[in-house]
PDB file of N, CA and C in Angstrom:
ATOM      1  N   UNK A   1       0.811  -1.186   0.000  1.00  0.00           N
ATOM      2  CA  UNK A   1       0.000   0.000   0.000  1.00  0.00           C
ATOM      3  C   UNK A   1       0.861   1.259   0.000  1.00  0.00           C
ATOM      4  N   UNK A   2       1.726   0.935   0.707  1.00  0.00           N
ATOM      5  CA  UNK A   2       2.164   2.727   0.754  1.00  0.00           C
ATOM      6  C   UNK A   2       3.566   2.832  -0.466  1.00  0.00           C
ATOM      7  N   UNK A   3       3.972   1.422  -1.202  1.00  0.00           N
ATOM      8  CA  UNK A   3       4.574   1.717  -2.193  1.00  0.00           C
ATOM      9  C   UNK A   3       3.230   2.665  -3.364  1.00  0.00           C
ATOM     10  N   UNK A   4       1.953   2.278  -3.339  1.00  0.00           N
ATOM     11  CA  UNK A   4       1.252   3.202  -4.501  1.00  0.00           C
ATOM     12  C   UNK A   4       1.372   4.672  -3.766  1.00  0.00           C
ATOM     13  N   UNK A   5       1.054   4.779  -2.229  1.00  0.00           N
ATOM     14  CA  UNK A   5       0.687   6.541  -1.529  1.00  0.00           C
ATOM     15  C   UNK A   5       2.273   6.857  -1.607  1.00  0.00           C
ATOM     16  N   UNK A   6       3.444   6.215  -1.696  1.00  0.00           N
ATOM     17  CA  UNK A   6       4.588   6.957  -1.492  1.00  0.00           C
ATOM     18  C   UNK A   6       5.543   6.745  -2.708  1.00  0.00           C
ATOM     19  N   UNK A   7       5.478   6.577  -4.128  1.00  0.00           N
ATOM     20  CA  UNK A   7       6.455   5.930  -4.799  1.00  0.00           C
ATOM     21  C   UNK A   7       7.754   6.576  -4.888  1.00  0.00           C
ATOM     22  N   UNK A   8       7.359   8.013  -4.644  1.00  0.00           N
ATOM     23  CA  UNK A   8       8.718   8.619  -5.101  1.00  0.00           C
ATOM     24  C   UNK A   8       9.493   8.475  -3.587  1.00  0.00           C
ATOM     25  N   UNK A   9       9.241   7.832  -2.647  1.00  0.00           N
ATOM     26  CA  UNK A   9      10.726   7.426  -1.314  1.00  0.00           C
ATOM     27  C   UNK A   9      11.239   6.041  -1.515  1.00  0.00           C
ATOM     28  N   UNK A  10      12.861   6.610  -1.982  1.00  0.00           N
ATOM     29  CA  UNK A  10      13.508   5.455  -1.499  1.00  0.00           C
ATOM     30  C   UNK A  10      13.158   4.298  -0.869  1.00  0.00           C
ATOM     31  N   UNK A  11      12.788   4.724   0.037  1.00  0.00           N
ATOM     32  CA  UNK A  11      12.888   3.937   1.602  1.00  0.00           C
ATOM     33  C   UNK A  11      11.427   2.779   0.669  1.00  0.00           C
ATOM     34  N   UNK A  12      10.847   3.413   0.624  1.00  0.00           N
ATOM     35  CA  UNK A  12       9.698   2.779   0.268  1.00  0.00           C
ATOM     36  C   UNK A  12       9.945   1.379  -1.123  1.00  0.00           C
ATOM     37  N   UNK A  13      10.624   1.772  -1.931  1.00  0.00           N
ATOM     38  CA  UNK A  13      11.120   1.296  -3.234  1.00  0.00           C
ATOM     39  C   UNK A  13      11.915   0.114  -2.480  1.00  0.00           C
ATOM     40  N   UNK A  14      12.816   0.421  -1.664  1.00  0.00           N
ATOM     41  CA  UNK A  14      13.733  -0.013  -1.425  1.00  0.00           C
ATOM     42  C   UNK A  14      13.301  -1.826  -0.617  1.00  0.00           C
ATOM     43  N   UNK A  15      11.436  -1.035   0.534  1.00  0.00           N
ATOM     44  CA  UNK A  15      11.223  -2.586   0.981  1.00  0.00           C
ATOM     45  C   UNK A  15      10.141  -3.040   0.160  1.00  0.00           C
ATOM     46  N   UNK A  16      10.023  -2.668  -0.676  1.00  0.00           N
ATOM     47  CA  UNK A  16       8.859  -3.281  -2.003  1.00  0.00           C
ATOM     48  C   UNK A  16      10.169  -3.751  -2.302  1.00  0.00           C
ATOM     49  N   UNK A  17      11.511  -4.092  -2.483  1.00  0.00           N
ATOM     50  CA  UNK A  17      12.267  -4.565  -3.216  1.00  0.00           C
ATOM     51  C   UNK A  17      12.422  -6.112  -2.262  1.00  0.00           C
ATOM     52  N   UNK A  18      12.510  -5.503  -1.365  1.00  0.00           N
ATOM     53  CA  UNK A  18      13.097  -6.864   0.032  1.00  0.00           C
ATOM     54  C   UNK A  18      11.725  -7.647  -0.109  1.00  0.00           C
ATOM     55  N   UNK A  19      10.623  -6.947   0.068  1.00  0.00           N
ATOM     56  CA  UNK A  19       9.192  -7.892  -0.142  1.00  0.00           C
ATOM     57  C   UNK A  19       9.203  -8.891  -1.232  1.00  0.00           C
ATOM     58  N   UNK A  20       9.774  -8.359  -2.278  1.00  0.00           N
ATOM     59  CA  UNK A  20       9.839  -9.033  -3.953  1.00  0.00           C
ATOM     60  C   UNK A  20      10.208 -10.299  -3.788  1.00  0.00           C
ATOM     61  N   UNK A  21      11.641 -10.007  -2.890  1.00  0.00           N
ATOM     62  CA  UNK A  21      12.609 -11.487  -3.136  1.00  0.00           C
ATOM     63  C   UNK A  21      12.185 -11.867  -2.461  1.00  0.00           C
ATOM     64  N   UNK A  22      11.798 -11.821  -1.146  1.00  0.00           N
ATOM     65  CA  UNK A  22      11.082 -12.511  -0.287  1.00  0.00           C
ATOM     66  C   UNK A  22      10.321 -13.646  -0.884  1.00  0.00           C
ATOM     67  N   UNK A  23       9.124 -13.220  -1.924  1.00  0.00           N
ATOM     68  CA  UNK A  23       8.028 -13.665  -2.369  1.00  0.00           C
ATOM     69  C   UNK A  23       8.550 -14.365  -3.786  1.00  0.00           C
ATOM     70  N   UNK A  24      10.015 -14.374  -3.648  1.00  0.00           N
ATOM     71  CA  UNK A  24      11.031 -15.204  -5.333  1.00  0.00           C
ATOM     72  C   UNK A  24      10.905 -14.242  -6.465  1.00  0.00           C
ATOM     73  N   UNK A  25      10.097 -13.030  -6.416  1.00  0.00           N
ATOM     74  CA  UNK A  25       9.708 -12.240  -7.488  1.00  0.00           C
ATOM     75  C   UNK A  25      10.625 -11.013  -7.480  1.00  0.00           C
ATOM     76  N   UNK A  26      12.123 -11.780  -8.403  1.00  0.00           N
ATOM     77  CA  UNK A  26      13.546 -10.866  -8.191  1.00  0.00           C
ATOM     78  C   UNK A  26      13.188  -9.927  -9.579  1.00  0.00           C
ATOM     79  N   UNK A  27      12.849 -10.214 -10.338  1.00  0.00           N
ATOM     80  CA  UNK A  27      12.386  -9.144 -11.568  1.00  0.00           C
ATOM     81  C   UNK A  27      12.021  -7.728 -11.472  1.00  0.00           C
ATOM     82  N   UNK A  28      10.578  -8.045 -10.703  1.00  0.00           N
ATOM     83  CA  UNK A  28      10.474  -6.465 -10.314  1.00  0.00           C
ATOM     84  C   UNK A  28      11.101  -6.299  -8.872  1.00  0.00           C
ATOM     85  N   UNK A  29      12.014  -7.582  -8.040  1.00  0.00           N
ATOM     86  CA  UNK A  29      12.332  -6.748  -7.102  1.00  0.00           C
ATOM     87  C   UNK A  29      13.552  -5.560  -7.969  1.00  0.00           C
ATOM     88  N   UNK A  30      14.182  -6.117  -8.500  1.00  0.00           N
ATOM     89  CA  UNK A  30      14.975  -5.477  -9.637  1.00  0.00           C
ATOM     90  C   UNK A  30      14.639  -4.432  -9.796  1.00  0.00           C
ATOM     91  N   UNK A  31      13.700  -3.797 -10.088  1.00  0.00           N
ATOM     92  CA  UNK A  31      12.919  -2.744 -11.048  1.00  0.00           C
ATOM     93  C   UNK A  31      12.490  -1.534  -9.633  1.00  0.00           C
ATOM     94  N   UNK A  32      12.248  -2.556  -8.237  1.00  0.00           N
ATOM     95  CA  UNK A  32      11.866  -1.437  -7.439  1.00  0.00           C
ATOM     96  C   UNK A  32      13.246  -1.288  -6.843  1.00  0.00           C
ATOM     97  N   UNK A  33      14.266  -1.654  -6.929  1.00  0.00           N
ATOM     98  CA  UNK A  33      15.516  -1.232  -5.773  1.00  0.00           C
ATOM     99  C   UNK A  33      16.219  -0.926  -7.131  1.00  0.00           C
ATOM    100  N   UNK A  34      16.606  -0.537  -8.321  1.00  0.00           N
ATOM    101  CA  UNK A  34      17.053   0.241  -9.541  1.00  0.00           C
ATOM    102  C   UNK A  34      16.076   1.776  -8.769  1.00  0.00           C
ATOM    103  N   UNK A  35      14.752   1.948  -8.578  1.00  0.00           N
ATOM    104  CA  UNK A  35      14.228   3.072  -8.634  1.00  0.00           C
ATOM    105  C   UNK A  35      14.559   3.834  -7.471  1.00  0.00           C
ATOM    106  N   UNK A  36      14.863   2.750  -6.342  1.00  0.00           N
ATOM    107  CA  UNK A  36      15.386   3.192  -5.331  1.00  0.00           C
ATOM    108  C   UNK A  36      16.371   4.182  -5.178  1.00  0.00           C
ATOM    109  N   UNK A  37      17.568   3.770  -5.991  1.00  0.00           N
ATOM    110  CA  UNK A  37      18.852   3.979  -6.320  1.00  0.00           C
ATOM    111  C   UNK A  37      18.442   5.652  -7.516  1.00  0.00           C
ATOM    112  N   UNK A  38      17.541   5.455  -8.563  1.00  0.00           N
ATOM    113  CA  UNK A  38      17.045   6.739  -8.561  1.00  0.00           C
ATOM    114  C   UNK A  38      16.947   8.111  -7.986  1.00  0.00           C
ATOM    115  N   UNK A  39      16.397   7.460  -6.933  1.00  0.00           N
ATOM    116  CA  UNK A  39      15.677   8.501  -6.039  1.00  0.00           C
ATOM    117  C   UNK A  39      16.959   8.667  -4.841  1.00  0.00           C
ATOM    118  N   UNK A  40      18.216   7.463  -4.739  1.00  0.00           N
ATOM    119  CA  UNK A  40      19.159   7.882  -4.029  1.00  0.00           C
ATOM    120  C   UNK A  40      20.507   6.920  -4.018  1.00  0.00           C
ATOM    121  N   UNK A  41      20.816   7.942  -5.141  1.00  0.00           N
ATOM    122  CA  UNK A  41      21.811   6.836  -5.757  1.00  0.00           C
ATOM    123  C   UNK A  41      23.094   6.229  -5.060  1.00  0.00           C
ATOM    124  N   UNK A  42      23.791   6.578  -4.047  1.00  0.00           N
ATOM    125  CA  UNK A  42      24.883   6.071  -3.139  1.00  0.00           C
ATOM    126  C   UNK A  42      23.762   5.050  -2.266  1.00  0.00           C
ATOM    127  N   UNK A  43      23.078   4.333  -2.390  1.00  0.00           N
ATOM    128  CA  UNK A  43      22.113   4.182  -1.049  1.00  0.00           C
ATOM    129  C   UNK A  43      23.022   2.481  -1.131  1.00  0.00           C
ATOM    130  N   UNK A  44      23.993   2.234  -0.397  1.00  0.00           N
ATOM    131  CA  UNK A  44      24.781   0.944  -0.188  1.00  0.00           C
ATOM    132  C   UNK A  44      24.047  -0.106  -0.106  1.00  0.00           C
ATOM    133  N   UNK A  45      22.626  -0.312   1.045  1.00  0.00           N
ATOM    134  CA  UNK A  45      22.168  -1.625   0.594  1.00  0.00           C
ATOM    135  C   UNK A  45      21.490  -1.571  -0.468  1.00  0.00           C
ATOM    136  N   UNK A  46      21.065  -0.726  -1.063  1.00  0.00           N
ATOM    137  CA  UNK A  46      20.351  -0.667  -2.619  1.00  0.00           C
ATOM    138  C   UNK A  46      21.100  -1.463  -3.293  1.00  0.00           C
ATOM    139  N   UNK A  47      22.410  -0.744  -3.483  1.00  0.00           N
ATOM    140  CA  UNK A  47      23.366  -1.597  -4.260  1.00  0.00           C
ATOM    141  C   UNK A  47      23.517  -3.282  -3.877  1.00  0.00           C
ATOM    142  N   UNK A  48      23.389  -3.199  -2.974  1.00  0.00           N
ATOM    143  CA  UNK A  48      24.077  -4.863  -2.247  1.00  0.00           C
ATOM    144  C   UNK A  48      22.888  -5.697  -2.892  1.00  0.00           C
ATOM    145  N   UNK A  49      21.635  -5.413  -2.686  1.00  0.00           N
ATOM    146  CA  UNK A  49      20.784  -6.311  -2.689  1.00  0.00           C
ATOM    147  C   UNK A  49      20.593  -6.137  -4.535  1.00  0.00           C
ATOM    148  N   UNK A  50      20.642  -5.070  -5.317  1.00  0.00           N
ATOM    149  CA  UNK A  50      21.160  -5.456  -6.971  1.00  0.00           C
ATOM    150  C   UNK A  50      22.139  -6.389  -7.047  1.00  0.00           C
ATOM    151  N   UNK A  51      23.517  -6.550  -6.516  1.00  0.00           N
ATOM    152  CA  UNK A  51      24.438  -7.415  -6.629  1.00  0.00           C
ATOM    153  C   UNK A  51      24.358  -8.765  -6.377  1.00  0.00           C
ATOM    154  N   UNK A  52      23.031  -8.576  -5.015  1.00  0.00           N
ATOM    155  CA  UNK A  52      22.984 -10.406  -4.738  1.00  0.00           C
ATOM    156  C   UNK A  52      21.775 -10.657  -6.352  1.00  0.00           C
ATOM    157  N   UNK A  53      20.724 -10.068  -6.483  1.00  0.00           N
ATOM    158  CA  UNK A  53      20.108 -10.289  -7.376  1.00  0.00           C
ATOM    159  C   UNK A  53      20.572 -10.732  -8.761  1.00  0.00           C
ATOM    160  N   UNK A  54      21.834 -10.066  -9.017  1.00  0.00           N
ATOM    161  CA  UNK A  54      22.484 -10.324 -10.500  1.00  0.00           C
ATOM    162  C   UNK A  54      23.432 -11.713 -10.364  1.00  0.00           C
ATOM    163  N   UNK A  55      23.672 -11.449  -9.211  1.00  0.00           N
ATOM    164  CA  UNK A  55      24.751 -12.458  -9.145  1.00  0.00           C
ATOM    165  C   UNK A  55      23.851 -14.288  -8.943  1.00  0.00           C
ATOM    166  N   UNK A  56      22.756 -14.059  -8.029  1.00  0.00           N
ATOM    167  CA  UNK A  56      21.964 -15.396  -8.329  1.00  0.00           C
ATOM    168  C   UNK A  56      20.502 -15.339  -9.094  1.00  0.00           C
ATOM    169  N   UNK A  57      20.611 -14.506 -10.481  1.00  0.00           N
ATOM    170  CA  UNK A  57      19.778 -14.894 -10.981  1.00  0.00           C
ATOM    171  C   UNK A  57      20.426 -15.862 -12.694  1.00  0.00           C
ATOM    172  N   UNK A  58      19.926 -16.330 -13.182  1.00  0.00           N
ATOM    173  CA  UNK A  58      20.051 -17.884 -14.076  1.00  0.00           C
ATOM    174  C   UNK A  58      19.809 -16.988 -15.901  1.00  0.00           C
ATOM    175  N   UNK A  59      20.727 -16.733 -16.111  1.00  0.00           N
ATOM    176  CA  UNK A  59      21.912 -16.956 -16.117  1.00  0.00           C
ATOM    177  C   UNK A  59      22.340 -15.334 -15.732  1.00  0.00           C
ATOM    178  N   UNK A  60      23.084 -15.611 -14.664  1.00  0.00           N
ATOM    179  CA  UNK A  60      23.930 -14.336 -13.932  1.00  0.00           C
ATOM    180  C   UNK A  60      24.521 -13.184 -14.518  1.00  0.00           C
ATOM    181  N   UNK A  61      24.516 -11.904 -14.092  1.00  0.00           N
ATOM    182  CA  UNK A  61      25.097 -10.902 -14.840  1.00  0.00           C
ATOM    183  C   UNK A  61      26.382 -10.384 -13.924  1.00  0.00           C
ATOM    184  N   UNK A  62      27.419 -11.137 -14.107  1.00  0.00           N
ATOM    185  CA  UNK A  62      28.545 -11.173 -13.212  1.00  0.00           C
ATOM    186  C   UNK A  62      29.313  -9.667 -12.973  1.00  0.00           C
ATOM    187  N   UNK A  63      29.480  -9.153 -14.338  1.00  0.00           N
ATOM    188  CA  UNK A  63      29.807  -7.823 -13.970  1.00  0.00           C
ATOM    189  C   UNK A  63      29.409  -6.533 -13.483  1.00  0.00           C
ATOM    190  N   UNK A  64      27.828  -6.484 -13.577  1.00  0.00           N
ATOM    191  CA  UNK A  64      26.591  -5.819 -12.982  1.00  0.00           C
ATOM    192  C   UNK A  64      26.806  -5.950 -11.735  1.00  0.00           C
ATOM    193  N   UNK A  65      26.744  -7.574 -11.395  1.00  0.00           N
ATOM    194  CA  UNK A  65      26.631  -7.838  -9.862  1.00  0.00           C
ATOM    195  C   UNK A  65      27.888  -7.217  -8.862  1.00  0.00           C
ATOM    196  N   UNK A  66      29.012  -7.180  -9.901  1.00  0.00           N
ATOM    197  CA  UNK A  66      30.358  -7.002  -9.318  1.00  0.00           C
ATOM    198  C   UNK A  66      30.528  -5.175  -9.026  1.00  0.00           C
ATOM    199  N   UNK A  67      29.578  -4.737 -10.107  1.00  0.00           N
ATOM    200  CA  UNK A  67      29.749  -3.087  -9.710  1.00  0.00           C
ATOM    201  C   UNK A  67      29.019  -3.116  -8.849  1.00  0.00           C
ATOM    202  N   UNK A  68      27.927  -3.584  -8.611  1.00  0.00           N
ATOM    203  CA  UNK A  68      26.998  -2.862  -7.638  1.00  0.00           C
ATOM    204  C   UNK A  68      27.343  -3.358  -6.318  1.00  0.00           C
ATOM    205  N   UNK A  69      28.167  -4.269  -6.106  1.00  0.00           N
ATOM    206  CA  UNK A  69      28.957  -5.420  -4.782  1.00  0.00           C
ATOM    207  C   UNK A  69      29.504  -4.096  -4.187  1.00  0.00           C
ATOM    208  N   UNK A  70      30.538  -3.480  -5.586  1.00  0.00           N
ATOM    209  CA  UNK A  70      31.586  -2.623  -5.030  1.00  0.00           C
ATOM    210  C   UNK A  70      31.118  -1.407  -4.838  1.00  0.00           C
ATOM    211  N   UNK A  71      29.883  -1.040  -4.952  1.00  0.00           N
ATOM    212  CA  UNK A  71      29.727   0.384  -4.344  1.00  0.00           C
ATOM    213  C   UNK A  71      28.613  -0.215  -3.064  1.00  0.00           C
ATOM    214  N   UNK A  72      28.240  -1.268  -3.111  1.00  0.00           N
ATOM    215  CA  UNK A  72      27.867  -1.630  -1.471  1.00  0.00           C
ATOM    216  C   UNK A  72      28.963  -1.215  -0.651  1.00  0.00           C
ATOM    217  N   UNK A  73      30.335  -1.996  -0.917  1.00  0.00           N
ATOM    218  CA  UNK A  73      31.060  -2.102  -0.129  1.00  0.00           C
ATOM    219  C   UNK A  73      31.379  -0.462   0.271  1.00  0.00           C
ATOM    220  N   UNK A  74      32.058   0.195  -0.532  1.00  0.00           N
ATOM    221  CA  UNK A  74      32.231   1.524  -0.816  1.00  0.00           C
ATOM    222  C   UNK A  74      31.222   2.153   0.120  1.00  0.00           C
ATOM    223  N   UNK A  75      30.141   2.395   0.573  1.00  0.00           N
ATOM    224  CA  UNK A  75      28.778   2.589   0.906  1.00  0.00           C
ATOM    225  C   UNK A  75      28.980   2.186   2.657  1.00  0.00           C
ATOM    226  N   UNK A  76      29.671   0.886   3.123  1.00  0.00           N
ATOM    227  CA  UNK A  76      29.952   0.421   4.164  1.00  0.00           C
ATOM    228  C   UNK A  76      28.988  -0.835   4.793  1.00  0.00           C
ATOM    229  N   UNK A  77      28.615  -1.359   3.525  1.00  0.00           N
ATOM    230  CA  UNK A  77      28.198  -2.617   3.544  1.00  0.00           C
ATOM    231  C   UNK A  77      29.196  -4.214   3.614  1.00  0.00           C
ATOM    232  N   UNK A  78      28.947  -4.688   4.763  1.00  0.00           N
ATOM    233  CA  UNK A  78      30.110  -5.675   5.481  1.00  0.00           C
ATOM    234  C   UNK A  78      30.120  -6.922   3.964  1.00  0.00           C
ATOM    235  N   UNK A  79      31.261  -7.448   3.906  1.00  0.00           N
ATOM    236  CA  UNK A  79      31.647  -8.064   2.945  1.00  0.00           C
ATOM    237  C   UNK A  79      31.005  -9.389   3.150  1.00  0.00           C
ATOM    238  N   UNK A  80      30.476 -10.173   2.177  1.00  0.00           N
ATOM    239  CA  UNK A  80      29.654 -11.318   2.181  1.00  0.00           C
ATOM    240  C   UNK A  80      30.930 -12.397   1.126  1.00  0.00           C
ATOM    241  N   UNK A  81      31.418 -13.408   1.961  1.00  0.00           N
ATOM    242  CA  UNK A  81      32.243 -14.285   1.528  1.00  0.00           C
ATOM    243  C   UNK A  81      31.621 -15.131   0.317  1.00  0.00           C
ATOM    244  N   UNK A  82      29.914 -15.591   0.776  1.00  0.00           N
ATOM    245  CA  UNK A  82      29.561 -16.681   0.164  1.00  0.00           C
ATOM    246  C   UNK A  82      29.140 -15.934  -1.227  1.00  0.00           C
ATOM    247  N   UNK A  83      28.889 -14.532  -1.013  1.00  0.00           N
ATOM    248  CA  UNK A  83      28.690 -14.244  -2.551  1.00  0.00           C
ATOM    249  C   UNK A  83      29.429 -13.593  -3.707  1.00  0.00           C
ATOM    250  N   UNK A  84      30.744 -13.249  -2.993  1.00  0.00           N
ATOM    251  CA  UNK A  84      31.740 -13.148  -3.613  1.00  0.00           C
ATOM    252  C   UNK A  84      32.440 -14.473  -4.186  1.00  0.00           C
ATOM    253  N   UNK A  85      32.894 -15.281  -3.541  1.00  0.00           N
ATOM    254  CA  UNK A  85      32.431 -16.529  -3.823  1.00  0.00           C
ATOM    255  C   UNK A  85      31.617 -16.840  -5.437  1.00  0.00           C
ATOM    256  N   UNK A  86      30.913 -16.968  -5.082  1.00  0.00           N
ATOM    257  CA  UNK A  86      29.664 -17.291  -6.207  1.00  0.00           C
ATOM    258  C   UNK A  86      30.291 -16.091  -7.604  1.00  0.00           C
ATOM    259  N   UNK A  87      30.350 -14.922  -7.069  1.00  0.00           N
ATOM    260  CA  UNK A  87      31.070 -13.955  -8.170  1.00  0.00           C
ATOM    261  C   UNK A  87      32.205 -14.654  -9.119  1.00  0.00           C
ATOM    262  N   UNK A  88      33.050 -14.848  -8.277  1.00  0.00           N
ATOM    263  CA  UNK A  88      34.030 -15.448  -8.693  1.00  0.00           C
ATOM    264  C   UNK A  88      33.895 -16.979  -9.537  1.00  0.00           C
ATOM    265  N   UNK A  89      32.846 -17.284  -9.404  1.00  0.00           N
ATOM    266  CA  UNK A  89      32.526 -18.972 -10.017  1.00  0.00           C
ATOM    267  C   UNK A  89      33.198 -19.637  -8.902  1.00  0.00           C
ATOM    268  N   UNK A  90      33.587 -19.738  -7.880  1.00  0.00           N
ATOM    269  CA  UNK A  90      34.117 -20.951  -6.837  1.00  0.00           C
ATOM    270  C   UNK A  90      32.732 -20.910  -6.144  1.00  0.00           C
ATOM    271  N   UNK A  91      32.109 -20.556  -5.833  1.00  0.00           N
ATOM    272  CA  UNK A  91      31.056 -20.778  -5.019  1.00  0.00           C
ATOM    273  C   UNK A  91      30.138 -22.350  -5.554  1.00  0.00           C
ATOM    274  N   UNK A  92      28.926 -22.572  -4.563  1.00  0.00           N
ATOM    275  CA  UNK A  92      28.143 -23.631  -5.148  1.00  0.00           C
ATOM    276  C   UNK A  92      27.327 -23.495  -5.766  1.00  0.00           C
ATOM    277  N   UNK A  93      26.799 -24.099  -6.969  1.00  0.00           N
ATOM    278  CA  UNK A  93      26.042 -24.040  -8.038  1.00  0.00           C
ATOM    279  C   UNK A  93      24.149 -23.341  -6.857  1.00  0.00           C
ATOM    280  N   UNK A  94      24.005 -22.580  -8.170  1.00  0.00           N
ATOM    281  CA  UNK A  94      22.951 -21.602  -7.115  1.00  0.00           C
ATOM    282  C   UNK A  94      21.444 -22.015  -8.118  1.00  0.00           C
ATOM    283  N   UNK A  95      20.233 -22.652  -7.203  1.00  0.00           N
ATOM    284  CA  UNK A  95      19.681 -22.998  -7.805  1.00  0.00           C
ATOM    285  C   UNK A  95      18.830 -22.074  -8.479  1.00  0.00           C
ATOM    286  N   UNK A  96      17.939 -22.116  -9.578  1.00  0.00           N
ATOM    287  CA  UNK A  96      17.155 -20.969  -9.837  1.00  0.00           C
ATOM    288  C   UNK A  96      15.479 -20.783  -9.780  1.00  0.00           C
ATOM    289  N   UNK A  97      15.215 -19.518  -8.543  1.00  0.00           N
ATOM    290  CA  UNK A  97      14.458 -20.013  -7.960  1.00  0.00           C
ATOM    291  C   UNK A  97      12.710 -19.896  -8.784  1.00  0.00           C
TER     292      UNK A  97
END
């Protein structure tokens, strides 16, 4: 509801995005945490949660995932082994959900 009364906040974009994946529906979570980043573009977990998205969706967009990793990090988002990992292809085969 309050993604239709509020679209233009971040904040708002940002947990319509977390709701998405929640619910496996990474497409438009995609589409609402990109708008996020719109409306506030340094926003670090914005970025993080694009990076996990690119990085485990079938077939992966490795270098997408890898910019948007690095301005999480940049941002002061704590480093995630298992999905760097996975960046790199050493990780475990990621199913698609």
């Amino acid at each position: 509801m309050s993604a239709s009364l509020a679209p233009e906040k971040p904040l708002t974009q940002y947990y319509l995005g977390k709701t998405l994946v929640s619910k496996g529906n990474r497409r438009t979570a995609e589409s609402a945490f990109r708008k996020a980043l719109q409306l506030m573009p340094r926003w670090p977990d914005a970025h993080y949660m694009l990076a996990e998205i690119y990085t485990l969706q079938q077939p992966p967009y490795l270098q997408l995932a890898q910019w948007h990793y690095n301005k999480a990090l940049e941002g002061g988002v704590a480093r995630n082994e298992q999905l760097e990992k996975i960046m790199k292809g050493k990780g475990p085969p990621v199913a698609s959900p």
